[in-house]
Structures are given as structure tokens and as C-alpha cells.
Protein backbone atom coordinates (compact mmCIF):
# COMPACT_ATOMS: atom_id res chain seq x y z
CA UNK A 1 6.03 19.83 -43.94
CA UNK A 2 8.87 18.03 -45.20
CA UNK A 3 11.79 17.82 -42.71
CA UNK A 4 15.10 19.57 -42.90
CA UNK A 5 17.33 16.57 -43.66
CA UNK A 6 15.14 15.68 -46.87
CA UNK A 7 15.43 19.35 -48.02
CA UNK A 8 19.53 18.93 -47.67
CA UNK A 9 19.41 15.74 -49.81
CA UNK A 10 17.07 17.11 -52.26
CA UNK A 11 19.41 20.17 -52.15
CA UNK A 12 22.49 18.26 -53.28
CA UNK A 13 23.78 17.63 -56.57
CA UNK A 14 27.17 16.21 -58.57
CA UNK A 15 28.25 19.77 -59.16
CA UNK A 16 29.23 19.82 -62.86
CA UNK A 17 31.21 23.30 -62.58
CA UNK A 18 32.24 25.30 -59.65
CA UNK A 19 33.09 29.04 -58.92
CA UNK A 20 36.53 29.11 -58.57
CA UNK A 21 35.81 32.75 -56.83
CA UNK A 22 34.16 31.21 -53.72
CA UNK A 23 36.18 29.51 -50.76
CA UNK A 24 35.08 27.29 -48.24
CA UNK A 25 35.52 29.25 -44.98
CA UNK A 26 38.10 27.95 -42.13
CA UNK A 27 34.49 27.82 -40.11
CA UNK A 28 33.07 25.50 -41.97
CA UNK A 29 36.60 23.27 -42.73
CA UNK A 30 36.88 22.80 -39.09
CA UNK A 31 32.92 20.83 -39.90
CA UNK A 32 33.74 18.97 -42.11
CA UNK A 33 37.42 17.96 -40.72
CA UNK A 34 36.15 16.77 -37.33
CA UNK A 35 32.79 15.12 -39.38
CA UNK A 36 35.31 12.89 -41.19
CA UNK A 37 36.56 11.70 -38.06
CA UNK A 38 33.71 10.85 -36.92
CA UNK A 39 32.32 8.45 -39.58
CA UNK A 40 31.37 5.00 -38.77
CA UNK A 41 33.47 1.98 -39.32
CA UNK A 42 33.34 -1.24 -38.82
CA UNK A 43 34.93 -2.49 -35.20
CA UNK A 44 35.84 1.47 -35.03
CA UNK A 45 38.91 1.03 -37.38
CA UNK A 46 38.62 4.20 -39.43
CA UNK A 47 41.21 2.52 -41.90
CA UNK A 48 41.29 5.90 -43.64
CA UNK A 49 43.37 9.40 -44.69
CA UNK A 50 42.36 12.16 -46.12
CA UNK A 51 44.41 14.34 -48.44
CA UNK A 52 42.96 17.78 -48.82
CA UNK A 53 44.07 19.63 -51.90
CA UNK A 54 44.42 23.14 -51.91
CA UNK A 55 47.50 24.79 -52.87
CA UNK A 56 48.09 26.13 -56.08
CA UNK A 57 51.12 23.57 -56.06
CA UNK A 58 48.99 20.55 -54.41
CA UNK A 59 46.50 21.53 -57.75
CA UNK A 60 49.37 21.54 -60.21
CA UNK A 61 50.38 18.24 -59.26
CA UNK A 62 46.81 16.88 -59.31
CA UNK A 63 46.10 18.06 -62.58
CA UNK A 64 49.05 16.42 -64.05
CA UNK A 65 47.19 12.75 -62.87
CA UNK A 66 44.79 13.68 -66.09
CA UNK A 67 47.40 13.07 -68.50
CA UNK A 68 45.69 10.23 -69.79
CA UNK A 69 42.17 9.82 -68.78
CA UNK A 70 39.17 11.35 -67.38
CA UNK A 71 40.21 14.67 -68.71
CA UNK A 72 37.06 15.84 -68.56
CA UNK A 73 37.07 16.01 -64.75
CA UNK A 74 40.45 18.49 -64.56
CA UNK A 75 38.94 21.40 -64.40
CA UNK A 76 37.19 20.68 -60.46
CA UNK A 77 40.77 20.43 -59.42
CA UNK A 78 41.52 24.47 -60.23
CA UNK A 79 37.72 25.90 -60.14
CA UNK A 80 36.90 23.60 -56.92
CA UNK A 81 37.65 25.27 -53.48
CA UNK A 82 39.29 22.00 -52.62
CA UNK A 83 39.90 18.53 -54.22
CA UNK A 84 39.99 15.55 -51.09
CA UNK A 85 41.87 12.58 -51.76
CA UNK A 86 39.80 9.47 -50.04
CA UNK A 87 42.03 7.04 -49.37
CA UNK A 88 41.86 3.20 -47.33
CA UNK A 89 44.71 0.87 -45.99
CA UNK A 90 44.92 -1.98 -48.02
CA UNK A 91 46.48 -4.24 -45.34
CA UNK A 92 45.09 -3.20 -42.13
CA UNK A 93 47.22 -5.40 -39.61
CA UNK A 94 46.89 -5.50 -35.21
CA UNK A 95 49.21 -2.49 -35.04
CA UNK A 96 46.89 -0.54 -36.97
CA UNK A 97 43.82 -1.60 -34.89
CA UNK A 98 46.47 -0.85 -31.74
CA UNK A 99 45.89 2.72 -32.66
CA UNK A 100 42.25 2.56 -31.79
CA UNK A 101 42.16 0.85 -28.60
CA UNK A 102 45.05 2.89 -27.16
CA UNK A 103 43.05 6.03 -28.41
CA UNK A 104 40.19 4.52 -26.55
CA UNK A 105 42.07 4.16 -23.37
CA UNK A 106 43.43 7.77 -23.51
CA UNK A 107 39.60 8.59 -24.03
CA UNK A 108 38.58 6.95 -21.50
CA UNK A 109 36.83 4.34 -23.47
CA UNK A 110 38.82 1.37 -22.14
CA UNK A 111 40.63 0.68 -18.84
CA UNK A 112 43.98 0.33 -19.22
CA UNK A 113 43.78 -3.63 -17.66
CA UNK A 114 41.39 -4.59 -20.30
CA UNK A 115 43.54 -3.54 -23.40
CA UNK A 116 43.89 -6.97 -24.72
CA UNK A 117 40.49 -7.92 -23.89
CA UNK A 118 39.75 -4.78 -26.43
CA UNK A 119 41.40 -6.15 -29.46
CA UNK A 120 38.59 -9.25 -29.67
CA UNK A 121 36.98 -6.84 -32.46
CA UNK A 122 39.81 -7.32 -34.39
CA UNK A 123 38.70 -11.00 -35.31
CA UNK A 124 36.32 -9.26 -37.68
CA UNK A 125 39.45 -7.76 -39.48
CA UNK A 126 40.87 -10.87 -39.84
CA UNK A 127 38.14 -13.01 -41.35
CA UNK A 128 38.22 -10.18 -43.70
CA UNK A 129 41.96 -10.53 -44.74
CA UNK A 130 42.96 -12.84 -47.36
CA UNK A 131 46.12 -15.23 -47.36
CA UNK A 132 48.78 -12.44 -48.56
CA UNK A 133 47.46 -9.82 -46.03
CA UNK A 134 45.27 -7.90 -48.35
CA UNK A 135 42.12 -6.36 -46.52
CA UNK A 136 41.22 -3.78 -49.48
CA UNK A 137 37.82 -4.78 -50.02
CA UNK A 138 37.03 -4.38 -46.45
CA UNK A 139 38.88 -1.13 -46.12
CA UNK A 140 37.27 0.44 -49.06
CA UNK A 141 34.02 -0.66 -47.77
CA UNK A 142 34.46 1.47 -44.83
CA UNK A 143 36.32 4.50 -46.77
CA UNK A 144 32.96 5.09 -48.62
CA UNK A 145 30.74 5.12 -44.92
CA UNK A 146 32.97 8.31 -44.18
CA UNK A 147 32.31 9.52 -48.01
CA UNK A 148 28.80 9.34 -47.45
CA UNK A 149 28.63 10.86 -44.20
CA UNK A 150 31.35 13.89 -45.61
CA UNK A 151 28.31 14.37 -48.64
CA UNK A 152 25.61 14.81 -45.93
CA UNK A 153 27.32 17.04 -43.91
CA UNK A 154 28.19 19.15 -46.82
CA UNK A 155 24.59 19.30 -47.93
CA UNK A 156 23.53 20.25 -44.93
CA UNK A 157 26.28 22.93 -44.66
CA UNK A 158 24.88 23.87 -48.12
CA UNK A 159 28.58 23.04 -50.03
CA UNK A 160 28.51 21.63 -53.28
CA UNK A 161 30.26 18.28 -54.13
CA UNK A 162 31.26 15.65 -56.90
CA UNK A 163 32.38 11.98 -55.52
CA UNK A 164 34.88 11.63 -58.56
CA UNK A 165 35.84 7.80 -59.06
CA UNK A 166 37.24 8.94 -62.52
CA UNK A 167 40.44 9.47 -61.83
CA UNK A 168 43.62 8.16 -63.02
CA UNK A 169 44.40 6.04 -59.34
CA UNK A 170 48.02 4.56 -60.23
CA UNK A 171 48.79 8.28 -61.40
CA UNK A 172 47.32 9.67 -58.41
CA UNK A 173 48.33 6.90 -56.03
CA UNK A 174 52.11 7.89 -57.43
CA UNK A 175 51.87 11.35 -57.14
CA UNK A 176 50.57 11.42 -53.74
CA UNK A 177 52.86 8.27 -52.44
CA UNK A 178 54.57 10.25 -50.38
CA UNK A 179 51.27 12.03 -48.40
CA UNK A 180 49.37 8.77 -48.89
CA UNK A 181 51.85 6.58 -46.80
CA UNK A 182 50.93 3.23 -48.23
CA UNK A 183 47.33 4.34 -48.39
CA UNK A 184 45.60 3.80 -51.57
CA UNK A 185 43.26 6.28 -53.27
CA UNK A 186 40.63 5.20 -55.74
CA UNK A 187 38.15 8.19 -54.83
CA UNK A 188 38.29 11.86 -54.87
CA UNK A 189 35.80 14.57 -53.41
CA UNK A 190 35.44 18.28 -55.09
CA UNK A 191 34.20 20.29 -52.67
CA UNK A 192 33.26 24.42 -53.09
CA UNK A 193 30.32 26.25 -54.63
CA UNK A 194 28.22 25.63 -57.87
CA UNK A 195 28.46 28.11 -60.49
CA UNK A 196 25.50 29.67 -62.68
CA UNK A 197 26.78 28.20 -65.51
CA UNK A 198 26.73 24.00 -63.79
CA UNK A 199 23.80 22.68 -65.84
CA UNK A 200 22.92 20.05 -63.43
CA UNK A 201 21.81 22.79 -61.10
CA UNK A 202 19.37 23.02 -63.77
CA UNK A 203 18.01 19.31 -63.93
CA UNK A 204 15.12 17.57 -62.14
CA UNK A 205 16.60 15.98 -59.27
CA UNK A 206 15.33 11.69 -60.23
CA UNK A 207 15.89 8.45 -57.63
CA UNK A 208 14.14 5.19 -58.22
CA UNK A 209 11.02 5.25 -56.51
CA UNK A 210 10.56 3.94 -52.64
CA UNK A 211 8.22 0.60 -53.69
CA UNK A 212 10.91 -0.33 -56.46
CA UNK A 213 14.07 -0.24 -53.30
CA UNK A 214 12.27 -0.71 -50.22
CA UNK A 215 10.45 -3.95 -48.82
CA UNK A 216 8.95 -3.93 -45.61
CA UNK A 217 8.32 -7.56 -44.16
């Protein structure tokens, strides 16, 4: 019998064309919403924001970011039921990480005395920020933990999806400046339902084998 979560991966596909007639329903948003927030990070930073697409006017702005490049990805922006932008913080400071332990104290997490003793994780941070403040590597690293767990949950949801990291990010990165507050996108997620017509539907689903990735010692 093979178990559930191996029957959602096998499932799953880069959806090469979508039916623009199907929506995701407000059900299944509230999912996916509150499993983005709950991807893991490292130290609990969630250096992230996520810009869902969905207005006609949100698309029209979107599809403008192909002007020059990866044209051949446009068409998920006005067929998909929504395009998310995936974006990090490329200079994740203390008063970012503040955010999360005072979130942990109004949790419960934390006691309220032992705030500063809560900000030790934040060394980790710090060995991972260079000498003019950039921590983008590190950030992005995390960004794609709460990609990852997004594509699973939409698998098992059975939602389509197509990571796109061909997109056009100073175009989008411009566009978006505004919604993005200092945020930088370099990864986009169509999300909706395949249509008859997406070929890859069609394809043998192919990995490397297990012996070639995986060494027990």
C-alpha cells in the first residue's frame, strides 16, 4: 500500500497550462495562507512576504514584468487562479528578529523577563550577515523552506503549481516596490488547476533513483 503523502508527491507536477475557468476556493486559501505561516525557518525568523496576485489589475501589472524575458511564462499570470510573489529580506537586522520574540511573548512562548535572554538566536543571523548588512543568501535560504512546504500542501490539497524562477526580478521587484516594502522577489508560485490541454499532465513522472541520492552510514 503506498501511503497517502507519496501519492500527493507523485500527484504533483510543474503545471504547463492552467484553466483559467477554475478558482481556488476561499476554503482552501485560508490552507494555504495559514500553511505559509507556518513554514520552518531558521531561529524562527520567517524573513518572508507573500504577494498574492489576483486582480485583474494586480495581473495587468504582472504581465507587463515580461516585457523582456521569459515570455513564455505570461500566460500563468491570466490562466492561473493566482500568481504568489515569494519574497525574502535582504538585510534582516535585531528589529526584525524583535518581531518574533515579542510575537512569542504575546503567545505565550516567552516570559516577558526573559525577552533579552530570547534574542541569543539571533547570533545565528549575524554570523550570517556580511560587512555591509546584506543577509540575502541566508534569507533566501529560508524563503524556499516555506516554498517547499506551500508545494506540499498544495499537492495534498490536490492544487496545481509551477515554482517560476523565470521571471524578470528587477522588473518585478519595481513593479511591486511598493507591496514588497524592501523585500526582494526572485521567485514566483502559479497556483490553480491543470487544464486538459497541459502536456506535462501527460508525461511519466522521473526522479533520480534512491541509491544514486541517498547513503545510509
Amino acid at each position: 500500500m503506498t501511503h497517502q503523502i507519496i501519492k500527493d508527491l507523485n500527484w504533483r507536477h510543474s503545471t504547463k497550462k492552467y484553466d483559467a475557468t477554475q478558482q481556488v476556493s476561499e476554503e482552501n486559501w485560508e490552507i494555504i495562507y495559514k500553511t505559509m505561516r507556518l513554514s520552518a525557518s531558521s531561529i524562527n525568523s520567517q524573513p518572508w512576504r507573500f504577494i498574492v496576485i489576483k486582480s485583474k489589475a494586480a495581473r495587468m501589472r504582472m504581465s507587463q514584468t515580461f516585457a523582456h524575458k521569459f515570455e513564455f511564462n505570461e500566460p500563468h499570470v491570466h490562466e492561473s487562479s493566482a500568481i504568489i510573489l515569494f519574497a525574502h529580506n535582504p538585510k534582516y537586522t535585531r528589529e526584525d528578529y524583535a518581531e518574533v520574540v515579542d510575537k512569542g511573548i504575546e503567545d505565550g512562548r516567552t516570559k516577558p523577563e526573559d525577552r533579552e535572554d530570547a534574542f541569543g538566536g539571533f547570533f545565528f543571523a549575524e554570523l550570517n550577515t556580511d560587512k555591509n548588512g546584506n543577509t540575502a543568501p541566508w534569507t533566501k535560504a529560508q524563503l524556499y523552506l516555506a516554498l517547499g512546504n506551500t508545494l506540499h500542501t498544495l499537492a495534498r490539497l490536490r492544487i496545481d503549481s509551477t515554482p517560476i524562477e523565470g521571471i524578470d526580478t528587477d522588473l518585478v521587484n519595481q513593479e511591486f516596490k511598493q507591496e514588497l516594502g524592501g523585500y526582494q522577489c526572485e521567485v514566483a508560485l502559479a497556483i490553480g488547476y491543470r487544464h486538459t490541454e497541459d502536456y506535462n499532465d501527460k508525461l511519466t513522472k522521473t526522479r533520480r533513483s534512491l541509491k544514486s541520492i541517498l547513503f545510509e552510514i
